[in-house]
Protein backbone atom coordinates (compact mmCIF):
# COMPACT_ATOMS: atom_id res chain seq x y z
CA UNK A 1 75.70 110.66 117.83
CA UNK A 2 76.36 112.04 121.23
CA UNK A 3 78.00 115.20 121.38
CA UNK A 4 79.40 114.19 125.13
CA UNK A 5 81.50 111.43 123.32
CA UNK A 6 82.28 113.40 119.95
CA UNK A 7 86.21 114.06 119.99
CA UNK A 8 86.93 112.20 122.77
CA UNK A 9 89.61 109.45 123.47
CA UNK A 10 89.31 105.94 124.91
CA UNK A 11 92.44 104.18 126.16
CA UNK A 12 92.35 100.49 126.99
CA UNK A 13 94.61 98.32 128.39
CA UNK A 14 94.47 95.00 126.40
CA UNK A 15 95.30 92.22 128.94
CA UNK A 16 92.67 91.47 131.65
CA UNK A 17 90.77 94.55 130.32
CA UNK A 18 89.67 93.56 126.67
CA UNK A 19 90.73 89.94 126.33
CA UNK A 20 91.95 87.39 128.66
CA UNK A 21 94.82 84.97 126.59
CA UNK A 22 92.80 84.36 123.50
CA UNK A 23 89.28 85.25 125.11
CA UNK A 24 87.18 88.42 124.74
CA UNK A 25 85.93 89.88 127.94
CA UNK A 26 82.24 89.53 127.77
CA UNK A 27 80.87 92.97 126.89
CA UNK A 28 84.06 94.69 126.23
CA UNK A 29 82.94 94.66 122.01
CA UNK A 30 80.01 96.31 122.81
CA UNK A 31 81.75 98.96 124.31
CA UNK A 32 84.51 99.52 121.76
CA UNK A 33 81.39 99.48 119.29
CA UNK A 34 79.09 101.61 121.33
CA UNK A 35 81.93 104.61 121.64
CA UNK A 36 82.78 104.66 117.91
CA UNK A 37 79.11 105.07 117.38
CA UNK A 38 79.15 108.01 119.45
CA UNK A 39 82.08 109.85 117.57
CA UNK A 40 84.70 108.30 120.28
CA UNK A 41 88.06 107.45 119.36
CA UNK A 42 89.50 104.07 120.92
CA UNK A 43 93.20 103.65 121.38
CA UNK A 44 94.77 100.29 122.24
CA UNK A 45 97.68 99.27 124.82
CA UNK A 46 99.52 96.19 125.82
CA UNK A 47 102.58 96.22 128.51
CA UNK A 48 103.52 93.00 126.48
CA UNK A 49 106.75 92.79 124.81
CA UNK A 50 105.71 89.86 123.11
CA UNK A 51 103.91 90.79 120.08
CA UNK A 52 104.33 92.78 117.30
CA UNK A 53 101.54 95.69 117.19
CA UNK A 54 100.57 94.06 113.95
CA UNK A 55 100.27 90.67 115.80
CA UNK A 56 98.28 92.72 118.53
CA UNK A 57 96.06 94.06 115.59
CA UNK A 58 95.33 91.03 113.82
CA UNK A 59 94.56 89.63 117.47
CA UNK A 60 92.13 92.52 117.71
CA UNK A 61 90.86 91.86 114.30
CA UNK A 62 89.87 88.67 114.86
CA UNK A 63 88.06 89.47 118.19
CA UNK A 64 85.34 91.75 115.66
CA UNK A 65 87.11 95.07 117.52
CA UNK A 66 87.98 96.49 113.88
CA UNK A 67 91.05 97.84 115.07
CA UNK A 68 92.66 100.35 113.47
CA UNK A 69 96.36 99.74 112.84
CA UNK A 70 97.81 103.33 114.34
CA UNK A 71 95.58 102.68 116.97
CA UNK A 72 97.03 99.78 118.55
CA UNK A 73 100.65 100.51 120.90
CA UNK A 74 103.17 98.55 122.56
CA UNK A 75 105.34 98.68 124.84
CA UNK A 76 108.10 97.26 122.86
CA UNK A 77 107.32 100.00 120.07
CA UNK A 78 107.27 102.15 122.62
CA UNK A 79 110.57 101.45 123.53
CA UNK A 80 112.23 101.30 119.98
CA UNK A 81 110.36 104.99 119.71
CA UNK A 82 112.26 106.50 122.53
C-alpha cells in the first residue's frame, strides 16, 4: 500500500469523466481500483438532477466500480441538504 495515497481523497465527476450515457470510460475502473488499493478514498459526483444517488449507485454498481452508497452525491441531494 502506498503511504503517498493512504488517507487521501479522490473526487470524480461522473459524466464525461467516469462514464459516458451508459458507457465506462476506458481505464477509468482501473483507476478507481488502483487508488482503493493504495488506501485512497474515492468520492462520486454528478451535476445531474436526474437520478436518485441510489440510481447513480446502482449505475456505478453495475459498471464493477463497487461504489459505496455514502460515497456517491448529487446535486439534487445536494440541494434538498441545504
Amino acid at each position: 500500500m502506498s503511504a503517498q495515497l493512504q488517507n487521501r481523497i479522490f473526487a470524480f465527476d461522473l459524466d464525461g469523466t467516469i462514464y459516458t450515457g451508459n458507457r465506462l470510460i476506458n481505464g477509468a475502473d482501473e483507476v478507481v481500483h488502483y487508488l482503493r488499493r493504495q488506501g485512497a478514498k474515492v468520492v462520486f459526483f454528478t451535476n445531474s438532477s436526474t437520478r436518485t444517488v441510489q440510481q447513480v449507485f446502482e449505475k456505478l454498481a453495475r459498471m464493477s466500480l463497487s461504489p459505496v452508497l455514502e460515497d456517491v452525491h448529487t446535486s439534487a441531494r445536494a440541494a434538498a441538504i441545504y
